[in-house]
PDB file of N, CA and C in Angstrom:
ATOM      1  N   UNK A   1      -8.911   1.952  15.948  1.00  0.00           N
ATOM      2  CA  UNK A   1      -9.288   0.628  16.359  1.00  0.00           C
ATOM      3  C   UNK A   1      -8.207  -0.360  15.921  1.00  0.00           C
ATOM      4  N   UNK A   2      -7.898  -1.020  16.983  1.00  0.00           N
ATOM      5  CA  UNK A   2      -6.343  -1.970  16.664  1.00  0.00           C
ATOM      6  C   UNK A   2      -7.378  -3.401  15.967  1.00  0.00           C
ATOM      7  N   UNK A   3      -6.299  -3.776  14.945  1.00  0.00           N
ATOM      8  CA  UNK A   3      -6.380  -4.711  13.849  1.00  0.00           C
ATOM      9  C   UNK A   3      -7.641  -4.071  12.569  1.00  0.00           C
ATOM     10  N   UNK A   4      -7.451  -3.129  12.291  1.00  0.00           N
ATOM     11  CA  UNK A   4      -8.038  -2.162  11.061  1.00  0.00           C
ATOM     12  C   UNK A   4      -7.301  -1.649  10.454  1.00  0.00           C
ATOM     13  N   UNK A   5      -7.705  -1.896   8.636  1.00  0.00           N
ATOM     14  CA  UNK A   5      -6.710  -1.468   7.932  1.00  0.00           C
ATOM     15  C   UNK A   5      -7.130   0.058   7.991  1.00  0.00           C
ATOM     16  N   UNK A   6      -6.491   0.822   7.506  1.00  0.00           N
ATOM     17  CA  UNK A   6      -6.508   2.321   7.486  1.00  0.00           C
ATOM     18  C   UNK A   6      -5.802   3.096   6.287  1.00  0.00           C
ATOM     19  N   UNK A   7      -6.446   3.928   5.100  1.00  0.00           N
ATOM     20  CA  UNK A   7      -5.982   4.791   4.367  1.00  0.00           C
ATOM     21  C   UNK A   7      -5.563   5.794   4.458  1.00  0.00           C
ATOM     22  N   UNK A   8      -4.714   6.814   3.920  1.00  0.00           N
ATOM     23  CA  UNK A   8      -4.036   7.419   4.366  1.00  0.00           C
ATOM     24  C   UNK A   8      -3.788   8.408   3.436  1.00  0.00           C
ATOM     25  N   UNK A   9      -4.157  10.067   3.210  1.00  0.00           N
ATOM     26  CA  UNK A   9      -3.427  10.461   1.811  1.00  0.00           C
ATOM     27  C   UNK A   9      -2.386  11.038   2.195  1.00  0.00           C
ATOM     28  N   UNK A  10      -1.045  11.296   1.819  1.00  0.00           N
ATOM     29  CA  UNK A  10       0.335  11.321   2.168  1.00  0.00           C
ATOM     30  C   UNK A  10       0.780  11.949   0.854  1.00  0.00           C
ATOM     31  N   UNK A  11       0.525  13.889   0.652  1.00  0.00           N
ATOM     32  CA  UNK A  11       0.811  14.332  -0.044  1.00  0.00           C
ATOM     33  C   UNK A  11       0.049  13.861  -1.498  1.00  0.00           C
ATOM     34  N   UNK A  12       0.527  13.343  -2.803  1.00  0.00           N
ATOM     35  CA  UNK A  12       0.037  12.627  -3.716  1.00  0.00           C
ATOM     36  C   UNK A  12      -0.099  11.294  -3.556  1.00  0.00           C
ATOM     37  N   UNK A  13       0.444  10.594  -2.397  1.00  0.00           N
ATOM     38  CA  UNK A  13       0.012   9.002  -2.698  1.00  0.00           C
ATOM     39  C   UNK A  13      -0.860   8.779  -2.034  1.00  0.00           C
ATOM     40  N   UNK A  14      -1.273   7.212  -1.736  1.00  0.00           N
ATOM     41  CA  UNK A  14      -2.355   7.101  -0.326  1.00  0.00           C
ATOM     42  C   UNK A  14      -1.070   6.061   0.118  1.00  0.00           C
ATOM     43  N   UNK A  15      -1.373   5.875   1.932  1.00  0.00           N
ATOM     44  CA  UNK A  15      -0.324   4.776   2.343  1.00  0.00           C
ATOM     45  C   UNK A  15      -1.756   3.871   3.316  1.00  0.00           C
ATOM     46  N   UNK A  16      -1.583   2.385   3.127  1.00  0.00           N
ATOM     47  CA  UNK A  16      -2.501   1.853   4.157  1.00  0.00           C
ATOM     48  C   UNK A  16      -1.571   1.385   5.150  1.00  0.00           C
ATOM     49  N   UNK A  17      -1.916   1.643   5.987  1.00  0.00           N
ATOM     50  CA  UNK A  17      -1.530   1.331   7.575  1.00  0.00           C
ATOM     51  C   UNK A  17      -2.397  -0.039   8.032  1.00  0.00           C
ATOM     52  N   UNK A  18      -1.600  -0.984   8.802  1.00  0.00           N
ATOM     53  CA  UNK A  18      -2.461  -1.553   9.867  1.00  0.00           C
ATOM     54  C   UNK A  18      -1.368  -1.426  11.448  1.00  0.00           C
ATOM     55  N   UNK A  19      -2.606  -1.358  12.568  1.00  0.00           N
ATOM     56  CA  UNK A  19      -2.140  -1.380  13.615  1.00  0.00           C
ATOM     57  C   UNK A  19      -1.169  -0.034  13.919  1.00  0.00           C
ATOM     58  N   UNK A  20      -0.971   0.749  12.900  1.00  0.00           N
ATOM     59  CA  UNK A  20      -0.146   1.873  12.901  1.00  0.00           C
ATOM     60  C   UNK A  20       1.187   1.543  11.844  1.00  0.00           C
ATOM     61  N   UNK A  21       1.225   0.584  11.691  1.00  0.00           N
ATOM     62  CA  UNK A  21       2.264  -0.241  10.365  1.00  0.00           C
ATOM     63  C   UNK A  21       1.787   0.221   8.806  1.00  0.00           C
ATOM     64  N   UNK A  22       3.246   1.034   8.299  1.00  0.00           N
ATOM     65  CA  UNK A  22       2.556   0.697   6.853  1.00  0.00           C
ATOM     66  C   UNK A  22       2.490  -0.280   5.898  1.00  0.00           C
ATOM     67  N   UNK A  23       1.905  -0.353   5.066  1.00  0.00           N
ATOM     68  CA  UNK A  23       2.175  -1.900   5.028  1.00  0.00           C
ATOM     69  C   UNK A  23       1.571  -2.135   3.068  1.00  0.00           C
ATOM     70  N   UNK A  24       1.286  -0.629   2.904  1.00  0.00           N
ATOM     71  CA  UNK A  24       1.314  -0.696   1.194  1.00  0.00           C
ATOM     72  C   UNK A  24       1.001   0.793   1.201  1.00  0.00           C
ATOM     73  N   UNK A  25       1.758   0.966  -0.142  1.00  0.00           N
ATOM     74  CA  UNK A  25       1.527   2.197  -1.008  1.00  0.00           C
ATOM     75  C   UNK A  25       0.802   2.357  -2.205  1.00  0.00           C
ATOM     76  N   UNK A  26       0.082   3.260  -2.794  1.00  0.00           N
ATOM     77  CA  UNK A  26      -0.554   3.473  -4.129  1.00  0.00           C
ATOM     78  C   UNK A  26       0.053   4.994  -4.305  1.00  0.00           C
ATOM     79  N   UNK A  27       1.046   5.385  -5.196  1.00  0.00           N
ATOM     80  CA  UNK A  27       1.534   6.540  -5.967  1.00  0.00           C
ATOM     81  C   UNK A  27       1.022   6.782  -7.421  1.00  0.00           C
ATOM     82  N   UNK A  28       1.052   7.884  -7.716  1.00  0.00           N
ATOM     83  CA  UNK A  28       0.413   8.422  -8.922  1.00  0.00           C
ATOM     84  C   UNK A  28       0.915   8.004 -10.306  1.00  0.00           C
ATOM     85  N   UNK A  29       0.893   7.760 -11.183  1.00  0.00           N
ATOM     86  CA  UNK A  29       1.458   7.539 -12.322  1.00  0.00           C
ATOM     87  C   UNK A  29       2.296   8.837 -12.685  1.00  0.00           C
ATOM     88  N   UNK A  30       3.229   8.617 -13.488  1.00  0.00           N
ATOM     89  CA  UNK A  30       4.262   9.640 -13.514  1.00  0.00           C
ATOM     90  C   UNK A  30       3.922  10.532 -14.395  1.00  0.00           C
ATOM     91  N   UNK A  31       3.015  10.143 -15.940  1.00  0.00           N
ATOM     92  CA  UNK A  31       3.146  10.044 -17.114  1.00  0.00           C
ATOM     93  C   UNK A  31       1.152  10.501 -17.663  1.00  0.00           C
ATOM     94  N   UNK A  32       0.563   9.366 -16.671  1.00  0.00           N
ATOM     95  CA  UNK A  32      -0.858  10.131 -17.101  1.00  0.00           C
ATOM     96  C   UNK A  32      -1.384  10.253 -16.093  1.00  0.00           C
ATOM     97  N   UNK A  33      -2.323  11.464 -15.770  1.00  0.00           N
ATOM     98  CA  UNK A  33      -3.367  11.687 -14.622  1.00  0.00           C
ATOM     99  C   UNK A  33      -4.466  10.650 -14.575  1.00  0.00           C
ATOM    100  N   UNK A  34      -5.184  10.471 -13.096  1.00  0.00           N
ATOM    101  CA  UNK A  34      -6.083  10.051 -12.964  1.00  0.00           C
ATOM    102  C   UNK A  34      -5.287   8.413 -12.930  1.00  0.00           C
ATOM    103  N   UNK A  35      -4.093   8.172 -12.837  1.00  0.00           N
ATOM    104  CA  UNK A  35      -3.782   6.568 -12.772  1.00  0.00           C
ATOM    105  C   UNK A  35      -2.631   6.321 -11.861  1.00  0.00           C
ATOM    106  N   UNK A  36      -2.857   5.217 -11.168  1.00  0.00           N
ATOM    107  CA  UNK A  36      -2.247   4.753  -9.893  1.00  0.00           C
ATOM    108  C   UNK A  36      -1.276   3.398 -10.260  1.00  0.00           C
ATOM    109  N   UNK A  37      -0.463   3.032  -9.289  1.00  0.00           N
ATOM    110  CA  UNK A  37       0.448   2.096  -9.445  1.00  0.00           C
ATOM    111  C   UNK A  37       0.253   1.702  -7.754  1.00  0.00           C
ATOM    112  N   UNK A  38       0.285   0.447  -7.578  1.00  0.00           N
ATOM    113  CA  UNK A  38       1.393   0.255  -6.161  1.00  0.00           C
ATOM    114  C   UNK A  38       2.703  -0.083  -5.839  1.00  0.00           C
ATOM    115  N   UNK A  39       2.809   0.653  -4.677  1.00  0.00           N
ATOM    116  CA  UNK A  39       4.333   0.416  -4.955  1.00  0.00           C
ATOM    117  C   UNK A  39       4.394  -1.046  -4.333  1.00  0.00           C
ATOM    118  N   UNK A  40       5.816  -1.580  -4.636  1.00  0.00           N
ATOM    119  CA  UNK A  40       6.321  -3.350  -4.512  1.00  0.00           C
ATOM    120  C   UNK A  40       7.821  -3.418  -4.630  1.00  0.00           C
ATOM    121  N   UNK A  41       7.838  -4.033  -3.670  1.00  0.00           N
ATOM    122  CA  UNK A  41       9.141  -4.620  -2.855  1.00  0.00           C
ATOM    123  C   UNK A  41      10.333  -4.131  -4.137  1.00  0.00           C
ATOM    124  N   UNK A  42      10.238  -4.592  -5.692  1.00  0.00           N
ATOM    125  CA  UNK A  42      10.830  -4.791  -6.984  1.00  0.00           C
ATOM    126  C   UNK A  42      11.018  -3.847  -7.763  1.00  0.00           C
ATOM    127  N   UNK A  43       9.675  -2.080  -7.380  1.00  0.00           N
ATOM    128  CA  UNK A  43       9.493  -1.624  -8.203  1.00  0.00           C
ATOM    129  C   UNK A  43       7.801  -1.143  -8.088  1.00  0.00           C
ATOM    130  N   UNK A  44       7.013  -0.999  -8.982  1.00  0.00           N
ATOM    131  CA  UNK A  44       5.848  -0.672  -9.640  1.00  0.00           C
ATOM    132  C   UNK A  44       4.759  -1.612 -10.697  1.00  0.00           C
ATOM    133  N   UNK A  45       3.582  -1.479  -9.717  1.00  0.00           N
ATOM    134  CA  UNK A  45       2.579  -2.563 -10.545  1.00  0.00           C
ATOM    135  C   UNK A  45       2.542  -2.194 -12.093  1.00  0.00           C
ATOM    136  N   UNK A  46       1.323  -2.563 -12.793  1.00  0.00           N
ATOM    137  CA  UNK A  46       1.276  -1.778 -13.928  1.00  0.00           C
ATOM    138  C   UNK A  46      -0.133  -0.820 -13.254  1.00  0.00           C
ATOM    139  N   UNK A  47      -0.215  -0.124 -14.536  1.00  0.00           N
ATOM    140  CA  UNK A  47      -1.078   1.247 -14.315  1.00  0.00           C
ATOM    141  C   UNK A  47      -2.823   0.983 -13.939  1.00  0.00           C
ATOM    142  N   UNK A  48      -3.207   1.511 -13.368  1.00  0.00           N
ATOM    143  CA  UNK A  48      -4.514   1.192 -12.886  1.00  0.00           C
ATOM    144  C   UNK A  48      -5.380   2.187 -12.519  1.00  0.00           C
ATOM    145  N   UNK A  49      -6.516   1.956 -12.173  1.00  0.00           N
ATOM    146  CA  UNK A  49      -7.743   3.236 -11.364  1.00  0.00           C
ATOM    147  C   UNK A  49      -7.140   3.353 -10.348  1.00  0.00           C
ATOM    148  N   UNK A  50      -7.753   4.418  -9.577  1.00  0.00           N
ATOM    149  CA  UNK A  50      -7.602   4.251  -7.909  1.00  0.00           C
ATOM    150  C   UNK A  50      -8.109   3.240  -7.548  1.00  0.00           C
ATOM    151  N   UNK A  51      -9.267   2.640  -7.255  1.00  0.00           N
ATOM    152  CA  UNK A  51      -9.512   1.824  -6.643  1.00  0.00           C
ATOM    153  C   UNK A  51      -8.829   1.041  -6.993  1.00  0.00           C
ATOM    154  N   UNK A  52      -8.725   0.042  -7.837  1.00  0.00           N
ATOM    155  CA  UNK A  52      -8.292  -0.956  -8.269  1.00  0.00           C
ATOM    156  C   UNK A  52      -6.646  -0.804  -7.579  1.00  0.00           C
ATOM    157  N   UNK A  53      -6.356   0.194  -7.558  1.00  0.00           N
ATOM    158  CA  UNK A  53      -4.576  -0.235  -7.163  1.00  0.00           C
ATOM    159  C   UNK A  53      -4.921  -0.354  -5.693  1.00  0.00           C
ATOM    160  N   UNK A  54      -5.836   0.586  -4.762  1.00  0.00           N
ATOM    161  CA  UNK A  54      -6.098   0.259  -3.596  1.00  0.00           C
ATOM    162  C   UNK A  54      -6.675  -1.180  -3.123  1.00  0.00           C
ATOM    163  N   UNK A  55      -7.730  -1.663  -4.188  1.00  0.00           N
ATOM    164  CA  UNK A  55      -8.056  -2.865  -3.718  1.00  0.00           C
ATOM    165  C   UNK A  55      -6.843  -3.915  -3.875  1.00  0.00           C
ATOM    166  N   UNK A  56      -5.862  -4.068  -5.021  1.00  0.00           N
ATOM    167  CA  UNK A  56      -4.426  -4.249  -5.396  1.00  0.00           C
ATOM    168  C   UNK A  56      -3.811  -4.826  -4.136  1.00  0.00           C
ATOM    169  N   UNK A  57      -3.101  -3.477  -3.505  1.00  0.00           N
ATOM    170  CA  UNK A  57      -2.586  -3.132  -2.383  1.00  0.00           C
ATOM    171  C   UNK A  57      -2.614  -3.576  -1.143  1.00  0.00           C
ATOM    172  N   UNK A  58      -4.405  -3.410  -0.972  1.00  0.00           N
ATOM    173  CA  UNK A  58      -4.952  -4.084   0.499  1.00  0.00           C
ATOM    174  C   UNK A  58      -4.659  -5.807   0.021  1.00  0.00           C
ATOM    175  N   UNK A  59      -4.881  -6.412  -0.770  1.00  0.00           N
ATOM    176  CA  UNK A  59      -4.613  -7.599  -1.138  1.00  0.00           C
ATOM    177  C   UNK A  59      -3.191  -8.594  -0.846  1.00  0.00           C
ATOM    178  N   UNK A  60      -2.214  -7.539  -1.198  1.00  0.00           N
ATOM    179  CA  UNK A  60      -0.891  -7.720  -0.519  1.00  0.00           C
ATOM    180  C   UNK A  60      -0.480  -7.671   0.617  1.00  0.00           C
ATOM    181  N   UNK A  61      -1.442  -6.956   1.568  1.00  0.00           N
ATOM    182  CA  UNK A  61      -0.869  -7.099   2.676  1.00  0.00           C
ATOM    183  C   UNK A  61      -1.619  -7.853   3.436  1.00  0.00           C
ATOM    184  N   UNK A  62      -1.073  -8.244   4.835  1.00  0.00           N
ATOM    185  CA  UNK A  62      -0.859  -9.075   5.637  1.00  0.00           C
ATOM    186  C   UNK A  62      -2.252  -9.307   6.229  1.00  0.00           C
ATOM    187  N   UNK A  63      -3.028 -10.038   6.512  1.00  0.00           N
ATOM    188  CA  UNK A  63      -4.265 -10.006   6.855  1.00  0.00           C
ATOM    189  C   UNK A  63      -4.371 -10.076   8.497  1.00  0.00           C
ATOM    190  N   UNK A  64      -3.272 -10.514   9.421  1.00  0.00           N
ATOM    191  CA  UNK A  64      -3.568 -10.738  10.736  1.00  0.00           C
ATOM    192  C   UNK A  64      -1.950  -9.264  11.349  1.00  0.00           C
ATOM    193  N   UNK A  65      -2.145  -8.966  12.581  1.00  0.00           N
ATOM    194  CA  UNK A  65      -0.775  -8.327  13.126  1.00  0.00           C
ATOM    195  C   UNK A  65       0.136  -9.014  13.439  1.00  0.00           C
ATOM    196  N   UNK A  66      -0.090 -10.466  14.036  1.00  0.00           N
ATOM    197  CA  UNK A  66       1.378 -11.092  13.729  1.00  0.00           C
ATOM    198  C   UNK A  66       2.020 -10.757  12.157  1.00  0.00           C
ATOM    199  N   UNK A  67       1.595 -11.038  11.113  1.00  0.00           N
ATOM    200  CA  UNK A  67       2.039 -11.003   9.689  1.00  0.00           C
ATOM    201  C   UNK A  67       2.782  -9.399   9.802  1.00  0.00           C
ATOM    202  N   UNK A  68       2.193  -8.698  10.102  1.00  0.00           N
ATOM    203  CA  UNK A  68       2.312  -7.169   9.684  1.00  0.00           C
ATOM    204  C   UNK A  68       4.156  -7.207  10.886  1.00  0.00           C
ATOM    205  N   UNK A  69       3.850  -7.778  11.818  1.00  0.00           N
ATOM    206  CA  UNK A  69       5.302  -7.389  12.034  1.00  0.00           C
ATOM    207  C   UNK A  69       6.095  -8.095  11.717  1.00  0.00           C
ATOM    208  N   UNK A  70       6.220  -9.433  11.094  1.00  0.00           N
ATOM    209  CA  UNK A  70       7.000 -10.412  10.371  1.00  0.00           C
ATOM    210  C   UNK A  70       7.230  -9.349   9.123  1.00  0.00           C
ATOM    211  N   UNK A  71       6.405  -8.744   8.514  1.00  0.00           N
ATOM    212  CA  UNK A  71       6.422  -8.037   7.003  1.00  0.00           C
ATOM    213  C   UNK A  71       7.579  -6.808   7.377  1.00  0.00           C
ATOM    214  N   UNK A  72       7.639  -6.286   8.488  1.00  0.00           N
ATOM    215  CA  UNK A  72       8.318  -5.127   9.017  1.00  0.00           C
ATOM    216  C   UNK A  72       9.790  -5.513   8.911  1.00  0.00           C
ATOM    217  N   UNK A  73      10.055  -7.302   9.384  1.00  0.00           N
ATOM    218  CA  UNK A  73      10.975  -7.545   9.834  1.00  0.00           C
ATOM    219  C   UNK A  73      11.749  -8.172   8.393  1.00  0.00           C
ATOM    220  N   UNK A  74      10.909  -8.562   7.529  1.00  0.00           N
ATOM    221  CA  UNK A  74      11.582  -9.461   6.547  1.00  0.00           C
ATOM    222  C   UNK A  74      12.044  -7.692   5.442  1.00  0.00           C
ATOM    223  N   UNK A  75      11.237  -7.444   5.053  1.00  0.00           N
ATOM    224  CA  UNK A  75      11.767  -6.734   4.107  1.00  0.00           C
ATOM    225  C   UNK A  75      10.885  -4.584   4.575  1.00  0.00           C
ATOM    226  N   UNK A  76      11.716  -3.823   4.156  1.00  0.00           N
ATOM    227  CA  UNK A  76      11.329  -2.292   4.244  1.00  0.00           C
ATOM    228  C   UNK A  76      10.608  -1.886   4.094  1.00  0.00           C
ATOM    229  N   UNK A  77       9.629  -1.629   3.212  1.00  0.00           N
ATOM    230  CA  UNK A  77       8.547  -0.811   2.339  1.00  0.00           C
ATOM    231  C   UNK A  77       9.088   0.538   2.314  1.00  0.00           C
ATOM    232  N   UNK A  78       9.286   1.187   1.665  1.00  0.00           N
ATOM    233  CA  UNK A  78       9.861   2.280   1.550  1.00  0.00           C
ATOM    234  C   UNK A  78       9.232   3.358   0.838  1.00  0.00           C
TER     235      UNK A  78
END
């Protein structure tokens, strides 16, 4: 369904998608199980639950699809 965010598990991380755009990551902590980070433009949040880095995550991104392809265009996500 176009303009729905969407989760994603992608090996060990989750990736949320909108519109088919990704548009945030949550990766595993390196160091202890059971704890998440999102990834960011700079680097890595600090350490968190799952949810919490997912709710994190969805927070950062773009709330409408114009935004999501401005976000595509300004900077990578990688």
């Amino acid at each position: 369904m176009l303009g729905q965010f969407q989760w994603k598990r992608v090996g060990a991380e989750w990736r949320l998608s909108h519109d088919r755009r990704q548009v945030g990551r949550v990766v595993p902590d390196s160091k202890y199980p059971d704890m998440w980070r999102v990834k960011l433009p700079g680097g890595l949040s600090d350490m968190v639950n799952l949810s919490r880095a997912r709710d994190a995550a969805r927070e950062r991104a773009p709330s409408r699809s114009s935004d999501c392809g401005m976000l595509q265009k300004t900077r990578k996500i990688s």
